[in-house]
N, C-alpha and C. Protein backbone atom coordinates (compact mmCIF):
# COMPACT_ATOMS: atom_id res chain seq x y z
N UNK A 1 -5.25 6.84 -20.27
CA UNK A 1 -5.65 7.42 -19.00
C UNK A 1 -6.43 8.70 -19.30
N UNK A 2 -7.34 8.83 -18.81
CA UNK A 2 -8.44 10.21 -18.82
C UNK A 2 -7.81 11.23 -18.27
N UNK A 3 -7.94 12.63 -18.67
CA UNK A 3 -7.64 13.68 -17.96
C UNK A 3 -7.58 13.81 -16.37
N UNK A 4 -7.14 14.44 -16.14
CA UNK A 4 -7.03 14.86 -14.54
C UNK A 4 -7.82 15.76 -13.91
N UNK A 5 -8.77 15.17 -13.19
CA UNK A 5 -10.15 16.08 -13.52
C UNK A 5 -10.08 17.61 -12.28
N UNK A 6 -8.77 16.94 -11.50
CA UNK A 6 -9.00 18.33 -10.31
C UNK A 6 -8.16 19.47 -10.53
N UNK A 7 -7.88 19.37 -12.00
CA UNK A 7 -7.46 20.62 -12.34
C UNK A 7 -8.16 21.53 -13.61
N UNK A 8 -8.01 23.14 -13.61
CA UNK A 8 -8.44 23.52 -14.37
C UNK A 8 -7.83 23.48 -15.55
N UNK A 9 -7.99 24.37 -16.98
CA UNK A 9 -7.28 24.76 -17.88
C UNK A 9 -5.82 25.16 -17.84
N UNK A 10 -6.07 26.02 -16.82
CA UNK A 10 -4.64 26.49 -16.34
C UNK A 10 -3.71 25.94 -15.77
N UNK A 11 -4.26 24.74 -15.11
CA UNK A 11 -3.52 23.68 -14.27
C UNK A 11 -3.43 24.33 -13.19
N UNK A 12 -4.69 24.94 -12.46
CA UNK A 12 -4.92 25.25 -10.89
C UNK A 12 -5.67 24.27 -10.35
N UNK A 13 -5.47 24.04 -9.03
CA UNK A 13 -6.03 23.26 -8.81
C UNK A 13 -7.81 23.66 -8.37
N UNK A 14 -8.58 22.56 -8.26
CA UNK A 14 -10.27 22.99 -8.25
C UNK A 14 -11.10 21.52 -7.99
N UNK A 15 -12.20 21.82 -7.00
CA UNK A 15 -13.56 21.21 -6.99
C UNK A 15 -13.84 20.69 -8.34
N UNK A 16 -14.42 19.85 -8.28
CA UNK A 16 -14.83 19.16 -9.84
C UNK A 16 -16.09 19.43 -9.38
N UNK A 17 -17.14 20.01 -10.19
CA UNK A 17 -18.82 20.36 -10.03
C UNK A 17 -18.90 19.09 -10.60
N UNK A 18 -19.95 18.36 -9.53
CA UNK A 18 -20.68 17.21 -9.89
C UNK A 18 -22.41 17.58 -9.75
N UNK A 19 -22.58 19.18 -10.04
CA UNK A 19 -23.67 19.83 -9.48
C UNK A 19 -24.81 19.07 -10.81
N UNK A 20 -24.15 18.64 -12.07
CA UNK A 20 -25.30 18.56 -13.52
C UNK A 20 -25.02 16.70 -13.35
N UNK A 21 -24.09 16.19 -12.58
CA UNK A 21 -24.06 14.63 -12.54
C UNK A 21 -25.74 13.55 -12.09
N UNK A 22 -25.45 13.38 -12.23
CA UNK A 22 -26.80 12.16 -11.73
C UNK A 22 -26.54 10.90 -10.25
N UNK A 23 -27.43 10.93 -9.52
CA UNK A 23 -27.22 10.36 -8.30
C UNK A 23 -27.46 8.98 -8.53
N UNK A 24 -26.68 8.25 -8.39
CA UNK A 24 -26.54 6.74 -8.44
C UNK A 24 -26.23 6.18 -7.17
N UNK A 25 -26.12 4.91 -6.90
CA UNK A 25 -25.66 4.15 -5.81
C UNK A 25 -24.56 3.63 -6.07
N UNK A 26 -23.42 3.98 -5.47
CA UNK A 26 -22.15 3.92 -5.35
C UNK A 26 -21.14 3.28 -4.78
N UNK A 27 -20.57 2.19 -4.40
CA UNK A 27 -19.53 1.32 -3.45
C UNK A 27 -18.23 0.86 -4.05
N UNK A 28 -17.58 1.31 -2.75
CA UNK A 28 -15.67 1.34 -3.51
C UNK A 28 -15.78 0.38 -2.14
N UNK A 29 -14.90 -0.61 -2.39
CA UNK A 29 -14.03 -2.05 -1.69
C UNK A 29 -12.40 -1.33 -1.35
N UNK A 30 -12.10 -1.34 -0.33
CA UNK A 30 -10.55 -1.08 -0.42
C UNK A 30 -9.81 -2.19 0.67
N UNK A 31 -8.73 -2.41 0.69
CA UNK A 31 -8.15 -3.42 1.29
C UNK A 31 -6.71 -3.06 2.01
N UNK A 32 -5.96 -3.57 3.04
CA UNK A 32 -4.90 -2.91 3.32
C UNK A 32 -4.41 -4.36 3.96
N UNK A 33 -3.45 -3.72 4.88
CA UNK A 33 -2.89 -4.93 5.69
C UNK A 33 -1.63 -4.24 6.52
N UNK A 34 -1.69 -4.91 7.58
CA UNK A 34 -0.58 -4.01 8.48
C UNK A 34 0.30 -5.40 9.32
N UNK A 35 1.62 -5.76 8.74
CA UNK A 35 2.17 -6.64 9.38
C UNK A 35 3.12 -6.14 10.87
N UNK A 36 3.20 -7.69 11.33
CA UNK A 36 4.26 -6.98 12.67
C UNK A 36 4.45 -8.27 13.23
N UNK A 37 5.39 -8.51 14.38
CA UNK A 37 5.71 -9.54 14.99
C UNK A 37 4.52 -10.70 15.51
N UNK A 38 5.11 -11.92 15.18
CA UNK A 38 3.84 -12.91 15.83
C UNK A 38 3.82 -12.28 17.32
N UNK A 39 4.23 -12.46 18.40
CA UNK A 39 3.84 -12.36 19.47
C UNK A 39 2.81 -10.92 19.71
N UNK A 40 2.74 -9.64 18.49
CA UNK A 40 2.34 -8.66 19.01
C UNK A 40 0.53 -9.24 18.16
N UNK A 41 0.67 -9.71 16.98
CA UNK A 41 -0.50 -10.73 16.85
C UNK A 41 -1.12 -11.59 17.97
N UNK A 42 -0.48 -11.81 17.96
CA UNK A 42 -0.75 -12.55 19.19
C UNK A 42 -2.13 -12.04 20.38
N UNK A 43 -1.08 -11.33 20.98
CA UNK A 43 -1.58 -9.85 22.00
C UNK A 43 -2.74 -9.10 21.82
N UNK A 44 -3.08 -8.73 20.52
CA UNK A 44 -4.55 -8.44 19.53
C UNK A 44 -5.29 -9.39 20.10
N UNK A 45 -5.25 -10.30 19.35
CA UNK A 45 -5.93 -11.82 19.27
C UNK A 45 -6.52 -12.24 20.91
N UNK A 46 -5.04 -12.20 21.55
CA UNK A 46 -6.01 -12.49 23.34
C UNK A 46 -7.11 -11.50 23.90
N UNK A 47 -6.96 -10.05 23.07
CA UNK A 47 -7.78 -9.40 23.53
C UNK A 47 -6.98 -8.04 24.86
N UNK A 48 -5.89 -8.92 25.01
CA UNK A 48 -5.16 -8.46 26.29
C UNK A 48 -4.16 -7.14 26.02
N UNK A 49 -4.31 -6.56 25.39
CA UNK A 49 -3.22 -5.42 25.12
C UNK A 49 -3.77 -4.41 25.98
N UNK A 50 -2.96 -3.83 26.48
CA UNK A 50 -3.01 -2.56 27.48
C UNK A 50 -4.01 -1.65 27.24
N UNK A 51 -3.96 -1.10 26.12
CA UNK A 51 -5.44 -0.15 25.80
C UNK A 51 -6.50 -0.46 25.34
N UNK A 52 -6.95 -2.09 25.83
CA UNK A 52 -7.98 -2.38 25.09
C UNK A 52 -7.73 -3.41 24.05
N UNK A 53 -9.03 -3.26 23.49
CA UNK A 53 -9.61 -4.15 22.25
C UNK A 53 -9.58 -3.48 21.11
N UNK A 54 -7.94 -3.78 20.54
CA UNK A 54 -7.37 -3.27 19.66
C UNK A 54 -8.03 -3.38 18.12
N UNK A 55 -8.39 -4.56 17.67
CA UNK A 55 -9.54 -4.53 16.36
C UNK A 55 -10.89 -3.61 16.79
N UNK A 56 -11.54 -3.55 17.53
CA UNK A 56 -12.69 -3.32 18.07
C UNK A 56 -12.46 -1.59 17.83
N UNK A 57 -11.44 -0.67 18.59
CA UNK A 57 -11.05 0.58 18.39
C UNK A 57 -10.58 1.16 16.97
N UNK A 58 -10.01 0.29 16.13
CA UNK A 58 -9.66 0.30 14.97
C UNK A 58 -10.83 0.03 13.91
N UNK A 59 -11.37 -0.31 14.08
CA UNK A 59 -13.06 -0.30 13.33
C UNK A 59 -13.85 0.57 13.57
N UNK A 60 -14.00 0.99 15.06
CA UNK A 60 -14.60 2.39 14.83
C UNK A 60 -13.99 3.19 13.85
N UNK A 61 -12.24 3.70 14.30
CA UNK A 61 -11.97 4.82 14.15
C UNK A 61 -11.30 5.10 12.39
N UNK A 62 -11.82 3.42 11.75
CA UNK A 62 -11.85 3.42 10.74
C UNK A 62 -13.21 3.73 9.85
N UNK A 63 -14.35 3.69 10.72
CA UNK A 63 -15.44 3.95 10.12
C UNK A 63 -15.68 5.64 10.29
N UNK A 64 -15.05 5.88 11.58
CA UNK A 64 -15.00 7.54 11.60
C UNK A 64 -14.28 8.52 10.93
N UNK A 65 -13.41 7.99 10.48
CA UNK A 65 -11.96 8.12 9.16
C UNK A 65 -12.99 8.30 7.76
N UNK A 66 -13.68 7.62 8.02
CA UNK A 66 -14.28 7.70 6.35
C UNK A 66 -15.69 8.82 6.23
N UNK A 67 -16.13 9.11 7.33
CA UNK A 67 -17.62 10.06 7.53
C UNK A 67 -16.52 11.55 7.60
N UNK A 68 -15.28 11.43 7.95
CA UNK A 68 -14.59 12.67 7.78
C UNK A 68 -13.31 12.76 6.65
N UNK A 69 -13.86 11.90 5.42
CA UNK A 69 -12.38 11.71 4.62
C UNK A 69 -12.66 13.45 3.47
N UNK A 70 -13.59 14.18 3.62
CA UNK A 70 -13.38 15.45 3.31
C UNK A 70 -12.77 16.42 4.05
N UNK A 71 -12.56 16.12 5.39
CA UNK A 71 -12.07 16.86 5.93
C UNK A 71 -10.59 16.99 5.78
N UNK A 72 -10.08 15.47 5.29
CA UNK A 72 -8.33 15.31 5.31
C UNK A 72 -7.95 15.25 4.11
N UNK A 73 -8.55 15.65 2.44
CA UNK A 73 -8.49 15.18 1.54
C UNK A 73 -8.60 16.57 0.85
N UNK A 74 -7.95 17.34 0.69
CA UNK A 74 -8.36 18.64 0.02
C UNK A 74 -8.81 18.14 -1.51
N UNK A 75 -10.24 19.44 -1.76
CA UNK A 75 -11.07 18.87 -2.94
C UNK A 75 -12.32 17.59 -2.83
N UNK A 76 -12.13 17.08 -2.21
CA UNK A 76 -13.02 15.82 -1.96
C UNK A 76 -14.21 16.37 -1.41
N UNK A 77 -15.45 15.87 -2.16
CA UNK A 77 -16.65 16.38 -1.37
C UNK A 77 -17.32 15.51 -0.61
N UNK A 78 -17.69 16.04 0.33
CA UNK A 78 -18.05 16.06 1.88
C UNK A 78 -19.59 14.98 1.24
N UNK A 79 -19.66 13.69 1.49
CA UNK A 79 -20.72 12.43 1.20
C UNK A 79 -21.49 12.15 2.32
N UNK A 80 -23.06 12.06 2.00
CA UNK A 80 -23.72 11.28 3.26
C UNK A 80 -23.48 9.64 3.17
N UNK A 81 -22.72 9.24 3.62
CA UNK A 81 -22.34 7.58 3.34
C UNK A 81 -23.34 7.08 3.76
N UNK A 82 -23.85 6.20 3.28
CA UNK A 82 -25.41 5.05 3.72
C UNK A 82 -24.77 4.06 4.37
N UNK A 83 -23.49 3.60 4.24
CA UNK A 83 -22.86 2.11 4.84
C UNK A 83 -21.86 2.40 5.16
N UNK A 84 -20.89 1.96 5.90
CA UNK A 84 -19.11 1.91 6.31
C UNK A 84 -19.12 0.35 6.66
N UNK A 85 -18.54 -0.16 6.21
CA UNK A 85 -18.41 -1.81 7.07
C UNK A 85 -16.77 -1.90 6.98
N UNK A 86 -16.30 -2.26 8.07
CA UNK A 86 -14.76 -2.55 8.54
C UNK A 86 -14.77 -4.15 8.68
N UNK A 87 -13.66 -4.94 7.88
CA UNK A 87 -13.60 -5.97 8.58
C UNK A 87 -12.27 -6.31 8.55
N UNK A 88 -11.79 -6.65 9.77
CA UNK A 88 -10.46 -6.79 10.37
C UNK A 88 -9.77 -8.37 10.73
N UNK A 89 -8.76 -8.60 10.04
CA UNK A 89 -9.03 -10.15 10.33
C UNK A 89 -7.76 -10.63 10.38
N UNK A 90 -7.28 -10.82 11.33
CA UNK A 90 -6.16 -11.51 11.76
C UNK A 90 -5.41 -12.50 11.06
N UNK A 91 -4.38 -12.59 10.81
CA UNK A 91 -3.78 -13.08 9.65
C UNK A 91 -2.54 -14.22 10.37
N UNK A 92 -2.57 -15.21 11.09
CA UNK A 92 -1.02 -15.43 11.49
C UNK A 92 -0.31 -16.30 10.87
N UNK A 93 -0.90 -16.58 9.20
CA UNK A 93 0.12 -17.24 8.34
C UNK A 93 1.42 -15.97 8.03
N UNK A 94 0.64 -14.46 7.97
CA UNK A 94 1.73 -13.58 7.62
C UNK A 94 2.13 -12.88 8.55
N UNK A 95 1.59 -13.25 9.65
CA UNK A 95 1.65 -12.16 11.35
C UNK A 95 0.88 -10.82 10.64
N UNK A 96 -0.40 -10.89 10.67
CA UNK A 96 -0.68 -9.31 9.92
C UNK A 96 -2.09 -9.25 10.61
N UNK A 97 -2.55 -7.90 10.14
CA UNK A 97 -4.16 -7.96 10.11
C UNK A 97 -4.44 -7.41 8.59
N UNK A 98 -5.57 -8.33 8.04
CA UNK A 98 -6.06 -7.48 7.06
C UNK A 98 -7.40 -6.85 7.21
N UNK A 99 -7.51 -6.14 6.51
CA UNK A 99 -8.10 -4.86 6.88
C UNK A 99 -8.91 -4.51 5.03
N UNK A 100 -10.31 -4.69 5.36
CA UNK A 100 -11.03 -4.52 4.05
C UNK A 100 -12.36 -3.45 4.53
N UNK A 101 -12.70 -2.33 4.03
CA UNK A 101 -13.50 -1.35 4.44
C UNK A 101 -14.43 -1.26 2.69
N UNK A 102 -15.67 -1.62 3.27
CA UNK A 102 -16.66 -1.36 2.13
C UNK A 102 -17.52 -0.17 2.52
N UNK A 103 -17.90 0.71 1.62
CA UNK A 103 -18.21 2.15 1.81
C UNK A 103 -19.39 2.00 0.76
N UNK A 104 -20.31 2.78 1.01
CA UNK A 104 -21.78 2.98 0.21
C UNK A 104 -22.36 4.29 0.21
N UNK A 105 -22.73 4.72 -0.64
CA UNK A 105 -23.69 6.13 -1.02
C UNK A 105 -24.66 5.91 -2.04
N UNK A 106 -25.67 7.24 -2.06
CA UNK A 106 -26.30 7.27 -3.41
C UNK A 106 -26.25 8.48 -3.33
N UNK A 107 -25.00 9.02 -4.66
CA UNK A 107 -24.74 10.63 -4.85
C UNK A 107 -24.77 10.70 -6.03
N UNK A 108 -23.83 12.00 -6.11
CA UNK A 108 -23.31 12.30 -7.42
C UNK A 108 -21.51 11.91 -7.38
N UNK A 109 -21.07 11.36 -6.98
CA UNK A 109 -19.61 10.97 -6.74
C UNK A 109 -19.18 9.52 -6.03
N UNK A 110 -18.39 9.37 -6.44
CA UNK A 110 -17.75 8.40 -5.90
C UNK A 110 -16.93 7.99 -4.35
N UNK A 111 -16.97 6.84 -3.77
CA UNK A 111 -16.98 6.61 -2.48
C UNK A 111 -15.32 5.87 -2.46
N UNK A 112 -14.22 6.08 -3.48
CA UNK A 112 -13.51 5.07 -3.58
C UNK A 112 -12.27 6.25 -1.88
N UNK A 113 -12.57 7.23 -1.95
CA UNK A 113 -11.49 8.00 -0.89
C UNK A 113 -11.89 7.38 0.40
N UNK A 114 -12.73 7.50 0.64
CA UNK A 114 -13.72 7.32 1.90
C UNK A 114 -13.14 5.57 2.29
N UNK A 115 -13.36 4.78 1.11
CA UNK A 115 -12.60 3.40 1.73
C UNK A 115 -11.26 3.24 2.34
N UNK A 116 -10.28 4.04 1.19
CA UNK A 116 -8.88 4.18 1.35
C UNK A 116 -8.80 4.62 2.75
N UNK A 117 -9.72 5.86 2.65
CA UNK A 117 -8.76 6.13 3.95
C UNK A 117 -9.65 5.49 5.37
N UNK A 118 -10.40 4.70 5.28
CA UNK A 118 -10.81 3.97 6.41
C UNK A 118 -9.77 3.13 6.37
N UNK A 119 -9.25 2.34 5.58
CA UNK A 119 -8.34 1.21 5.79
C UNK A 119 -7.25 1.98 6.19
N UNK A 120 -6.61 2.83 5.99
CA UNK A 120 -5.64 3.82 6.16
C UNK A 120 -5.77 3.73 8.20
N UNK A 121 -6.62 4.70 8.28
CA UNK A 121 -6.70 5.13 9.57
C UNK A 121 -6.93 3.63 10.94
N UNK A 122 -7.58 2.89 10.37
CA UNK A 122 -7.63 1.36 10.89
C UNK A 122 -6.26 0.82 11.16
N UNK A 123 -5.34 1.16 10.61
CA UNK A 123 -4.38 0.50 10.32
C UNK A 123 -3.45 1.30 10.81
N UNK A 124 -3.11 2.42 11.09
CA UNK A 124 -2.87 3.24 12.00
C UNK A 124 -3.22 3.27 13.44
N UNK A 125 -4.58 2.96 13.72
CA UNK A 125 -5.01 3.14 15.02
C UNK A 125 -4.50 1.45 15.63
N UNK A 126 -4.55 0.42 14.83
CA UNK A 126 -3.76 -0.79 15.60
C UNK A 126 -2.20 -0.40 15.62
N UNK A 127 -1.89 0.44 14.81
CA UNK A 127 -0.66 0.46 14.95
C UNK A 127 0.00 1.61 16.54
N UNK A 128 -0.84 2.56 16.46
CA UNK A 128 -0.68 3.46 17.61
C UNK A 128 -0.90 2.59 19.11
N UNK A 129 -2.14 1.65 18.96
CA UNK A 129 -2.30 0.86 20.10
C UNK A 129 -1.18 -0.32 20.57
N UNK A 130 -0.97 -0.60 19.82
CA UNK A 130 0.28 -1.54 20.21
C UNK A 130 2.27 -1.35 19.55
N UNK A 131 2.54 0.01 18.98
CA UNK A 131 3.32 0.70 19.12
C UNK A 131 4.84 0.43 20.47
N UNK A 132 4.05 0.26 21.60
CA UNK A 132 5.02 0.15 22.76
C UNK A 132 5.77 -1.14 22.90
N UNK A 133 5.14 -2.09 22.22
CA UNK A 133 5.75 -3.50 22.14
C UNK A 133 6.05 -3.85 20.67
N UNK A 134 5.86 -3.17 19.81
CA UNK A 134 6.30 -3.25 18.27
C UNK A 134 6.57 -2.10 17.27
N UNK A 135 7.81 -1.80 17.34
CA UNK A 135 7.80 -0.43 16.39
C UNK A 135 7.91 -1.76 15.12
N UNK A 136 8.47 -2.46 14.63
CA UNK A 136 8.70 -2.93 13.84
C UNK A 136 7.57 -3.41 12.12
N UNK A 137 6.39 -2.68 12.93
CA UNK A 137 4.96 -2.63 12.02
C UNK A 137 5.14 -1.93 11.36
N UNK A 138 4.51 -2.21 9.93
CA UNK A 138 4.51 -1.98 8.47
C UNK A 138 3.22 -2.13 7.98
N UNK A 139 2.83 -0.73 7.54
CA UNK A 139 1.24 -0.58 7.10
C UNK A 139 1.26 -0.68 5.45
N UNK A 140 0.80 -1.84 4.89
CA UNK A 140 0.95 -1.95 3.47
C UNK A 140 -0.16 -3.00 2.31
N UNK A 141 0.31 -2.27 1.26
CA UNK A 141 -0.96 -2.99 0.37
C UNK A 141 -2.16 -2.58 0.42
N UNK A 142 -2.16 -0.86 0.74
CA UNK A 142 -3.49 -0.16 0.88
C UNK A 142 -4.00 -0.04 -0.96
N UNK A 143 -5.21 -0.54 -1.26
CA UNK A 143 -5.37 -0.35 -2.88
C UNK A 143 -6.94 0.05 -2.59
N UNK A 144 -7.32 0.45 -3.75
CA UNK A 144 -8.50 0.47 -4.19
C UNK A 144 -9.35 -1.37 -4.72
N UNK A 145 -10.03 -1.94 -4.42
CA UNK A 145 -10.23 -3.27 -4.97
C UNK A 145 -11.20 -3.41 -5.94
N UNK A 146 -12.52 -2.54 -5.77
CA UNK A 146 -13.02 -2.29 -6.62
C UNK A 146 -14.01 -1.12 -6.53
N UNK A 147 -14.69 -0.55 -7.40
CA UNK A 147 -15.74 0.24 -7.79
C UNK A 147 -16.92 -0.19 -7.94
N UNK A 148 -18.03 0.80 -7.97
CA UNK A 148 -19.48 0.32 -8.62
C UNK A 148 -20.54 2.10 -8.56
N UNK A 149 -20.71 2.13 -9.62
CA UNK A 149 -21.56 3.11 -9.62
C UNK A 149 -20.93 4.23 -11.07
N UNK A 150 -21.74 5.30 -11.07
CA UNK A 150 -20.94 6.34 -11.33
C UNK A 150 -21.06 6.35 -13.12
N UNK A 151 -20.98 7.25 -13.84
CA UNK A 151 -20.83 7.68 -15.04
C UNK A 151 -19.88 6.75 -15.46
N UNK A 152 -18.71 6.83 -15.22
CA UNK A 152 -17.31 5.86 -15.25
C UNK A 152 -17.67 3.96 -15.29
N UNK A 153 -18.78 3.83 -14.42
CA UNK A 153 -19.18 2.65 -14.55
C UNK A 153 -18.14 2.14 -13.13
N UNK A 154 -18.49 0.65 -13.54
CA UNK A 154 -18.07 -0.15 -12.39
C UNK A 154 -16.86 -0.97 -12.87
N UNK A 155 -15.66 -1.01 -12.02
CA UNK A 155 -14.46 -1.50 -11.67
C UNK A 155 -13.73 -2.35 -11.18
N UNK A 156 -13.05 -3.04 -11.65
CA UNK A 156 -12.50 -4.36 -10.48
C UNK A 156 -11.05 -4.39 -10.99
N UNK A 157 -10.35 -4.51 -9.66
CA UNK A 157 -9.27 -4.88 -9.44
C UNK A 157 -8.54 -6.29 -10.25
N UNK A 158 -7.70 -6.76 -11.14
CA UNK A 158 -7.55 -8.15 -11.49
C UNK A 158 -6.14 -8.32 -10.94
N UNK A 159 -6.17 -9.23 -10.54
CA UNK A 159 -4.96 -9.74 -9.55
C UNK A 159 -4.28 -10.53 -10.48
């Protein structure tokens, strides 16, 4: 395992200068999944849940999760993302939704936070929306899936 790059000598914590790095084109894959009762699947799926169009709100506020993942991420620098793509997809072999957020730049850094926490916040916001008829939801299997770009090179997940 490589050093731990957000710390100094001293073991304070710090910004990593990516100011002498080189700008590449960059995309982190992340994946999640949020299970819960068939019938509250269900309820998604008709479209009919009380606040709406529960995938539909959860894709925004997963793509808006990721244009602000410097804001919730102390250290993380603040990216012009070129892409966010959310895709949300109903699962009722496991009663779930899965939840895969592909993220794109051309920086000096890497885009793998920015996925996480879109799938993160996606997965949250179905969970806040339908909450009143299911506490019993479980947000899980948030990973990184893969990489591409970057000094470090490109990455994949092996299952």
């Amino acid at each position: 395992m490589s050093e731990l790059t957000h710390f100094d000598e001293h073991g304070r914590a710090h910004m990593v200068d990516v100011g002498s790095k080189e700008s590449t084109k960059r995309r982190a894959v992340a994946r999640g999944r949020i299970t819960m009762l068939p019938e509250t699947l269900a309820l998604i799926e008709s479209g009919e849940a009380g606040k709406g169009d529960v995938l539909g709100v959860a894709e925004i506020a997963g793509i808006m999760a990721s244009k602000r993942t410097s804001d919730l991420i102390p250290l993380c620098h603040p990216l012009p993302l070129t892409s966010v793509k959310l895709t949300l997809t109903p699962n009722s072999v496991e009663n779930a939704v899965d939840i895969e957020a592909a993220v794109e730049t051309t920086g000096k850094t890497g885009v793998e936070m920015e996925a996480l926490t879109a799938v993160n916040i996606a997965a949250l916001t179905i969970y806040d929306m339908v909450k009143a008829v299911d506490r019993w939801m479980v947000i899980t299997d948030i990973r990184l899936e893969e990489k591409t770009g970057g000094k470090s090179g490109d990455w994949k997940r092996s299952h």
